[in-house]
N, C-alpha and C. Protein backbone atom coordinates (compact mmCIF):
# COMPACT_ATOMS: atom_id res chain seq x y z
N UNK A 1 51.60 73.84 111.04
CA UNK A 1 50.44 73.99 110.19
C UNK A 1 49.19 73.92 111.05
N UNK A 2 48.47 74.97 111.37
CA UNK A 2 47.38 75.18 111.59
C UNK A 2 45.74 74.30 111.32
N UNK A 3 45.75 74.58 110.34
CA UNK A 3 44.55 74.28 109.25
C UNK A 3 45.00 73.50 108.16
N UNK A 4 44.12 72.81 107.49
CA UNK A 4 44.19 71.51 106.80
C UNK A 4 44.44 72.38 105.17
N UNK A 5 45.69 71.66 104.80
CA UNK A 5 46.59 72.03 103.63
C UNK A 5 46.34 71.07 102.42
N UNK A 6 46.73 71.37 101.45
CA UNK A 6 46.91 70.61 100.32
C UNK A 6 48.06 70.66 100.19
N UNK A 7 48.88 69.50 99.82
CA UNK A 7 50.59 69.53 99.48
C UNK A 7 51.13 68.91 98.56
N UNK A 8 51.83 69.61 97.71
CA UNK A 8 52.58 69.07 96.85
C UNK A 8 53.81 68.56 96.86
N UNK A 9 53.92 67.56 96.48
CA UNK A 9 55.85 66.85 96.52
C UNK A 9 56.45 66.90 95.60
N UNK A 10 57.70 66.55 95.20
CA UNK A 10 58.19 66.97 94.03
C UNK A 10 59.35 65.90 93.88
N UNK A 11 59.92 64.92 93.34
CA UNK A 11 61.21 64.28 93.31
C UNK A 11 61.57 64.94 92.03
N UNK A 12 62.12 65.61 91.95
CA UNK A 12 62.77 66.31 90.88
C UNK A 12 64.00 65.05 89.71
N UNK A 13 63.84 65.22 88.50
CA UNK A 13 64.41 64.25 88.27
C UNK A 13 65.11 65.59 86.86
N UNK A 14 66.56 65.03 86.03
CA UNK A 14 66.06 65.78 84.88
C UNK A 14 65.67 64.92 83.64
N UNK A 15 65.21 63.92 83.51
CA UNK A 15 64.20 63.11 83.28
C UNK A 15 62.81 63.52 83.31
N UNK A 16 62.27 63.00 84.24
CA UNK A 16 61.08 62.94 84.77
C UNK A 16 60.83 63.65 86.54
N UNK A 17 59.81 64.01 86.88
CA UNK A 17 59.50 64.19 88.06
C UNK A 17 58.69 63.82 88.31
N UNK A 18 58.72 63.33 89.73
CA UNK A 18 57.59 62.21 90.36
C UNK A 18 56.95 63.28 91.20
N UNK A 19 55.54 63.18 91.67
CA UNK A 19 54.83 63.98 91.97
C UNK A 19 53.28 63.34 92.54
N UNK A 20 53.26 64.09 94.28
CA UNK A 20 53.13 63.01 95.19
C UNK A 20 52.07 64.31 95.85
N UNK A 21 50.91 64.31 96.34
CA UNK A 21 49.80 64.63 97.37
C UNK A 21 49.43 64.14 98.61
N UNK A 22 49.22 65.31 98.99
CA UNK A 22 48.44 65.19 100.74
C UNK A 22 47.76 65.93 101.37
N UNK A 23 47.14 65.52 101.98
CA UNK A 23 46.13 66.38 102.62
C UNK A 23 46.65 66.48 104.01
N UNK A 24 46.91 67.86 104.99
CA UNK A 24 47.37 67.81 106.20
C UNK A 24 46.79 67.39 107.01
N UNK A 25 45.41 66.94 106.67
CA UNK A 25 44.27 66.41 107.90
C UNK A 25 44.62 65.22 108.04
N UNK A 26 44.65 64.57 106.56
CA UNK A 26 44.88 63.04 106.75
C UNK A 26 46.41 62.84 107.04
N UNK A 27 47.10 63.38 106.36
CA UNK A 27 48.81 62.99 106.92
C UNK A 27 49.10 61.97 105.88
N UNK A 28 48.90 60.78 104.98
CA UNK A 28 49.04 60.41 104.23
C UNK A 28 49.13 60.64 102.76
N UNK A 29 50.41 60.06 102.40
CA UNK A 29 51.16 60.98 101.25
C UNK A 29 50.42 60.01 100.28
N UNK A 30 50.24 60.06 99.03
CA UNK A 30 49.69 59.17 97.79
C UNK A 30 50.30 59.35 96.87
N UNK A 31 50.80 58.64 95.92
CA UNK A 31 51.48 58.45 94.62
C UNK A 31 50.40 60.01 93.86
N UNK A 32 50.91 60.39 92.89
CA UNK A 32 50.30 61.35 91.88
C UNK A 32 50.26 61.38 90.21
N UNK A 33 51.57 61.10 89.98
CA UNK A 33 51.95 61.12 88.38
C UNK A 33 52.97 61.25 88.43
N UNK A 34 53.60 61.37 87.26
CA UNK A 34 55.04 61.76 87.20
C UNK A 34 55.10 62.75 85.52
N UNK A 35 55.65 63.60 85.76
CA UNK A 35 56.02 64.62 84.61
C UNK A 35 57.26 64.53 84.07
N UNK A 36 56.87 64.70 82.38
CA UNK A 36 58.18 64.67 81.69
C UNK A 36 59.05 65.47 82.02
N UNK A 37 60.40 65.76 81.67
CA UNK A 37 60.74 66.87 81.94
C UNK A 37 61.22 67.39 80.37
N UNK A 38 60.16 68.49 79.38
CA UNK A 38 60.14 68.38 78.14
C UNK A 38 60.36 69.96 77.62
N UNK A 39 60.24 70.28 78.71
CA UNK A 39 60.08 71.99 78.78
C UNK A 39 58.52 72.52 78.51
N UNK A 40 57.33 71.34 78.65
CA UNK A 40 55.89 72.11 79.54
C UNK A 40 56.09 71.64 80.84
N UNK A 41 56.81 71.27 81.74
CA UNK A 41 56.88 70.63 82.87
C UNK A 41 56.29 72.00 83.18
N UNK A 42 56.57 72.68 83.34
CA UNK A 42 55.84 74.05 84.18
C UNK A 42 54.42 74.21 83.83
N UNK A 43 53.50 73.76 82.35
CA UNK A 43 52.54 74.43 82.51
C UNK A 43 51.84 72.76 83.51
N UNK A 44 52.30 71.95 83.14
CA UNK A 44 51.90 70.65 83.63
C UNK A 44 51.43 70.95 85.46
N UNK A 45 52.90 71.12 85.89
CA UNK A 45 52.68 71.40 87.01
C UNK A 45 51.76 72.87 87.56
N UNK A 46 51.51 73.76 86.86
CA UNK A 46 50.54 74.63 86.89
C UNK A 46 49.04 74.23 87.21
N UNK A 47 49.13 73.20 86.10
CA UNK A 47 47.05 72.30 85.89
C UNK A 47 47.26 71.23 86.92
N UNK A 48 48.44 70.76 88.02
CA UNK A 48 47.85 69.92 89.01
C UNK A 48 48.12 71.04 89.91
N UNK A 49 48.48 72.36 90.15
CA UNK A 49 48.32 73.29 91.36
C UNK A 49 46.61 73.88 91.15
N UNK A 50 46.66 74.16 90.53
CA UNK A 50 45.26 74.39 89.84
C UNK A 50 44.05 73.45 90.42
N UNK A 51 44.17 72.12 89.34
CA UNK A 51 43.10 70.82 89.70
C UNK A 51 42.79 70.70 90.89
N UNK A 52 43.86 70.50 91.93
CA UNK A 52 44.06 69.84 93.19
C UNK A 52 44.13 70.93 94.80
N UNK A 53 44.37 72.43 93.98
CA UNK A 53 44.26 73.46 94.83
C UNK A 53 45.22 73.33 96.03
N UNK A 54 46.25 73.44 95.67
CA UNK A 54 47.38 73.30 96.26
C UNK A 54 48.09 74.37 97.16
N UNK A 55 48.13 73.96 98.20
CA UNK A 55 48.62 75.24 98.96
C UNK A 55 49.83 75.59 99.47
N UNK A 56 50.91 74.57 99.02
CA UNK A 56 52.55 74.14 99.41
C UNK A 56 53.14 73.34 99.33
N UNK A 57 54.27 73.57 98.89
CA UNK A 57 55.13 72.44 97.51
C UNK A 57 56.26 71.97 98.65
N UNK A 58 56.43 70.76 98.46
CA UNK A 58 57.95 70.21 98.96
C UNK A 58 58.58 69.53 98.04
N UNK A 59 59.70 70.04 97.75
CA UNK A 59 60.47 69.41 97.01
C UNK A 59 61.97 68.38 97.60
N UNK A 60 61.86 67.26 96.95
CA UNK A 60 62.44 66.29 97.84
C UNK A 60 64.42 66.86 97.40
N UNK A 61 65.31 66.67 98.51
CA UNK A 61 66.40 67.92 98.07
C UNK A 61 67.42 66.87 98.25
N UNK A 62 67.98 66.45 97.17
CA UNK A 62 69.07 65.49 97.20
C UNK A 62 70.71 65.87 98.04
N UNK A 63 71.40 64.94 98.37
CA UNK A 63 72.55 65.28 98.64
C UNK A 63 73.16 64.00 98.94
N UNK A 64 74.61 63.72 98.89
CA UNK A 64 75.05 62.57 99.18
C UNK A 64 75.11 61.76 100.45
N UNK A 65 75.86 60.52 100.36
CA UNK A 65 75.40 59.65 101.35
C UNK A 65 76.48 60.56 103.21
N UNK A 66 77.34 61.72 102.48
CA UNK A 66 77.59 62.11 103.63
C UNK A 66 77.33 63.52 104.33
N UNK A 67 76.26 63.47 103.49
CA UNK A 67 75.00 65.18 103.67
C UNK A 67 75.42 66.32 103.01
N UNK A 68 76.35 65.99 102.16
CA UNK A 68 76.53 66.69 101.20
C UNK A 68 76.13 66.98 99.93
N UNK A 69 76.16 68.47 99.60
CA UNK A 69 75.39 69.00 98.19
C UNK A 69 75.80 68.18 96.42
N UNK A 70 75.48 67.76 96.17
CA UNK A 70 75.97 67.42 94.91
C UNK A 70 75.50 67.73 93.51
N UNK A 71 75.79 67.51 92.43
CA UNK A 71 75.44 68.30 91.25
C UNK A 71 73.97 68.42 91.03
N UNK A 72 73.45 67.04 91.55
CA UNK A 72 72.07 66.91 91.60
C UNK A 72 71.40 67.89 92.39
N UNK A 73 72.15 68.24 93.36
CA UNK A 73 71.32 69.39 94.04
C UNK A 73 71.27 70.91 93.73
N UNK A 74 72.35 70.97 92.70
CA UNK A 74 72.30 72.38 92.28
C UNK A 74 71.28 72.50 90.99
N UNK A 75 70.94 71.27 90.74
CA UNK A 75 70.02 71.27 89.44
C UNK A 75 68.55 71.79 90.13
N UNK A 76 67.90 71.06 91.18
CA UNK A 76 67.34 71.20 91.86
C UNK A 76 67.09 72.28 92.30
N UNK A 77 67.90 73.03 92.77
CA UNK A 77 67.79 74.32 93.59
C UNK A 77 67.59 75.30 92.08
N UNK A 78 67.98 74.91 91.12
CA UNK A 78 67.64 76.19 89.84
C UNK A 78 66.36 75.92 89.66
N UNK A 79 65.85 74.46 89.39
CA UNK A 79 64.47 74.06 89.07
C UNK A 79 63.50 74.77 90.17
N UNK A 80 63.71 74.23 91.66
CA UNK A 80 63.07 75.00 92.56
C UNK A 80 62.62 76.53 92.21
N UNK A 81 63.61 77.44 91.76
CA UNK A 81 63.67 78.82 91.71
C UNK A 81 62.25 79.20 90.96
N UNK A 82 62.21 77.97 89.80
CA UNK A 82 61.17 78.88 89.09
C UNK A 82 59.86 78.43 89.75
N UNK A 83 59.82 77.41 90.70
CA UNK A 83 58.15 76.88 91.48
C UNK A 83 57.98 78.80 92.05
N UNK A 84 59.08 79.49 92.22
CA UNK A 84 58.44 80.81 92.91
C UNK A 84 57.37 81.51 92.75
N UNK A 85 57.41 81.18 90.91
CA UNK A 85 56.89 81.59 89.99
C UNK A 85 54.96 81.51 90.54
N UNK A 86 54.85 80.32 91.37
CA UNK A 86 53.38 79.81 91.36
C UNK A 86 52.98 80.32 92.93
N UNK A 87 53.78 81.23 93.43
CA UNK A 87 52.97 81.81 94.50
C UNK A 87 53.41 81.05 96.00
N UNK A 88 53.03 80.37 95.66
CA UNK A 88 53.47 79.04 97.41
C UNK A 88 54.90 78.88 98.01
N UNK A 89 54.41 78.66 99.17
CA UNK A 89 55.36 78.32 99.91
C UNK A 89 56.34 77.05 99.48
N UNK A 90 57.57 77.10 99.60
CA UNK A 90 58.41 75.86 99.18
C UNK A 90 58.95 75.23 100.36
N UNK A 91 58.86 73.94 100.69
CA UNK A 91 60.13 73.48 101.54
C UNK A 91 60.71 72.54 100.97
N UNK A 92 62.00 71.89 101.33
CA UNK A 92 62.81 71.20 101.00
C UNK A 92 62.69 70.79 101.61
N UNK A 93 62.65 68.84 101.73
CA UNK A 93 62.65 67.50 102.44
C UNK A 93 64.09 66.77 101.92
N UNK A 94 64.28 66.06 102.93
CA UNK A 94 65.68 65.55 102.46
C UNK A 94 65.14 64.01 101.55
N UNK A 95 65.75 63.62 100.65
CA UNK A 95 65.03 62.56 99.73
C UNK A 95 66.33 61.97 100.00
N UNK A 96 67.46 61.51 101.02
CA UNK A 96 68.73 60.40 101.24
C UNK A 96 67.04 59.09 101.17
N UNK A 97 67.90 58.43 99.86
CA UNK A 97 67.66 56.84 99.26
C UNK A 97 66.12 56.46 99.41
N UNK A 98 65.42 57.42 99.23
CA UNK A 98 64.18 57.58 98.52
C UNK A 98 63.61 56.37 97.47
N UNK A 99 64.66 57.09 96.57
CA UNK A 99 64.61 56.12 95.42
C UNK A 99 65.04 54.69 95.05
N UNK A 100 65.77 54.35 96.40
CA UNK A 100 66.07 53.10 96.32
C UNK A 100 65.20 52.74 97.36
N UNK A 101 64.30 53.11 98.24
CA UNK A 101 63.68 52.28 98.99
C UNK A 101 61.99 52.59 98.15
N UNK A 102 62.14 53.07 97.46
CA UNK A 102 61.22 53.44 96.42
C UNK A 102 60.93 51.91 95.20
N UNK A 103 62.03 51.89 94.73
CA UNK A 103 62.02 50.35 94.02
C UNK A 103 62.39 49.34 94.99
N UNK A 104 62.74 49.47 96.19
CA UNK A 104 62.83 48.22 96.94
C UNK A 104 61.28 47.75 96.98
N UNK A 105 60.29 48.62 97.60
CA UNK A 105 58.92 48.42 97.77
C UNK A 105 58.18 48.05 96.62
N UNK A 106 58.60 48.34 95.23
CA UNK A 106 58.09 48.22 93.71
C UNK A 106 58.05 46.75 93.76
N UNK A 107 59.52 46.27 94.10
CA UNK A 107 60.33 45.10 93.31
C UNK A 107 59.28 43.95 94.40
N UNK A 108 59.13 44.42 95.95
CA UNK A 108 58.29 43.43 97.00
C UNK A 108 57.02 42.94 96.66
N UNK A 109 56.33 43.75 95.36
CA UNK A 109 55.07 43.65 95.13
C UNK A 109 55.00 42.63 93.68
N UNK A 110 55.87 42.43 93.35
CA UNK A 110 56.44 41.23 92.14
C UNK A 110 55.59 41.77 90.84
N UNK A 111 54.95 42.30 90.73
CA UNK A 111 55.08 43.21 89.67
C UNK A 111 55.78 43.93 88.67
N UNK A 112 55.08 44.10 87.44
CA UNK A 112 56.13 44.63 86.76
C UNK A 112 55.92 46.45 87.09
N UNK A 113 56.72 47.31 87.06
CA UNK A 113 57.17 48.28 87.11
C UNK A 113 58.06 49.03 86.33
N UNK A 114 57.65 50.39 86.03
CA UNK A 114 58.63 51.46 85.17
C UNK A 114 59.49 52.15 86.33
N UNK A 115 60.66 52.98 85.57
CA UNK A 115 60.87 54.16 86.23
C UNK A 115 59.92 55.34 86.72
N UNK A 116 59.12 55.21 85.99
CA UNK A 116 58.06 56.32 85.89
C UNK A 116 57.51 55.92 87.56
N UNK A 117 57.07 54.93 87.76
CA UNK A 117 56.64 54.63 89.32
C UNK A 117 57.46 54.50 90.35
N UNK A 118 59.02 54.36 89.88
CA UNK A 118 59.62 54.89 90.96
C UNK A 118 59.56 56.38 91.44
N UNK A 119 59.94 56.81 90.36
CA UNK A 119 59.61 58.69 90.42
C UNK A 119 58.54 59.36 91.29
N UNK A 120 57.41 58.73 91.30
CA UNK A 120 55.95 58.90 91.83
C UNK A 120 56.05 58.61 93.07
N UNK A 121 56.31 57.53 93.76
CA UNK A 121 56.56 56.43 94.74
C UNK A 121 57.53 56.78 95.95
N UNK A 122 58.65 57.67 95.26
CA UNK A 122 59.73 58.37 95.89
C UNK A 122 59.46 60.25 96.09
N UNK A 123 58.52 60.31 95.51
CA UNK A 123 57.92 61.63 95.93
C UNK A 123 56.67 61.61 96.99
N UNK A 124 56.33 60.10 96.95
CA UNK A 124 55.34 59.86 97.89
C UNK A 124 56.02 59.68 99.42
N UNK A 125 57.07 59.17 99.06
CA UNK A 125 57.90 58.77 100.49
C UNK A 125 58.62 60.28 101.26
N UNK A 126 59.23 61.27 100.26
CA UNK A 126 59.34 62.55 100.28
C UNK A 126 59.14 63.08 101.37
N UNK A 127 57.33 63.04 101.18
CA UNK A 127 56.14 63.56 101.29
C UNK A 127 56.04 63.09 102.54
N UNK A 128 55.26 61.88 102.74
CA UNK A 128 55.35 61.08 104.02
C UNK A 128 56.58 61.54 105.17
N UNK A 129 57.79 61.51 104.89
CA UNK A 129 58.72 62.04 105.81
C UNK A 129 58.52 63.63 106.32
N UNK A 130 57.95 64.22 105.44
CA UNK A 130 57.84 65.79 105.57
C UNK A 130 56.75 65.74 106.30
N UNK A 131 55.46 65.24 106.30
CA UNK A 131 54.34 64.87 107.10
C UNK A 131 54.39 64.79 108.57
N UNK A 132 55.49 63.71 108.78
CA UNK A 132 56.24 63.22 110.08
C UNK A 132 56.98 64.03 110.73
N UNK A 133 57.74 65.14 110.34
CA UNK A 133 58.01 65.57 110.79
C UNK A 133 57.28 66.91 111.27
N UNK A 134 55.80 67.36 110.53
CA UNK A 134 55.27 68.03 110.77
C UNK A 134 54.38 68.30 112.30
């Protein structure tokens, strides 16, 4: 990456999706929201590509603990298909235990907490790894 990006993350859930920003200048990923998954999830995610002027989506790409594809990931890869729809570039980040080091960090802050902030939290971490490796 060249020039300073706007980025979108994605923890895909079929629930909810957690949904995580960054700026390529700064390199730091930030919590965002998390979307139902209700069937407007698309226009939803439309008005934060929009708001936030977004220039490339990562979506965090599940697979099991021995790097293998699992059902979760074929859900994923259909959901992915339709982000085509919005023009941008897509990459896939690997999200291995995201979500559990996602509520590990929730649970450290002794707070109470939803799922909903794991979702967010684990698209932030996503994000952050995709950063790092950038």
């Amino acid at each position: 990456m060249t020039s300073s990006q706007m980025i979108l993350a994605l923890d895909v859930g079929e629930k909810r999706i957690g949904v995580a920003l960054a700026d390529t200048a700064i390199k730091i990923a930030i919590t965002y929201d998390t979307i139902s998954v209700d069937g407007d999830e698309d226009k939803a995610l439309a008005r934060i590509i929009s708001l936030e002027n977004i220039d490339r989506i990562v979506v965090g790409y599940p697979r099991n603990q021995s790097g293998e594809p699992t059902a979760q990931t074929a859900f994923v890869e259909t959901f992915t298909e339709r982000l085509h729809s919005f023009g941008l570039p897509i990459d896939y980040q690997d999200e291995s235990l995201t979500s559990v080091k996602a509520e590990e960090l929730l649970k450290s802050q002794k707070k109470p907490y939803q799922k909903a902030d794991i979702d967010s939290l684990a698209a932030s971490l996503i994000l952050q790894d995709y950063l790092e490796l950038q």
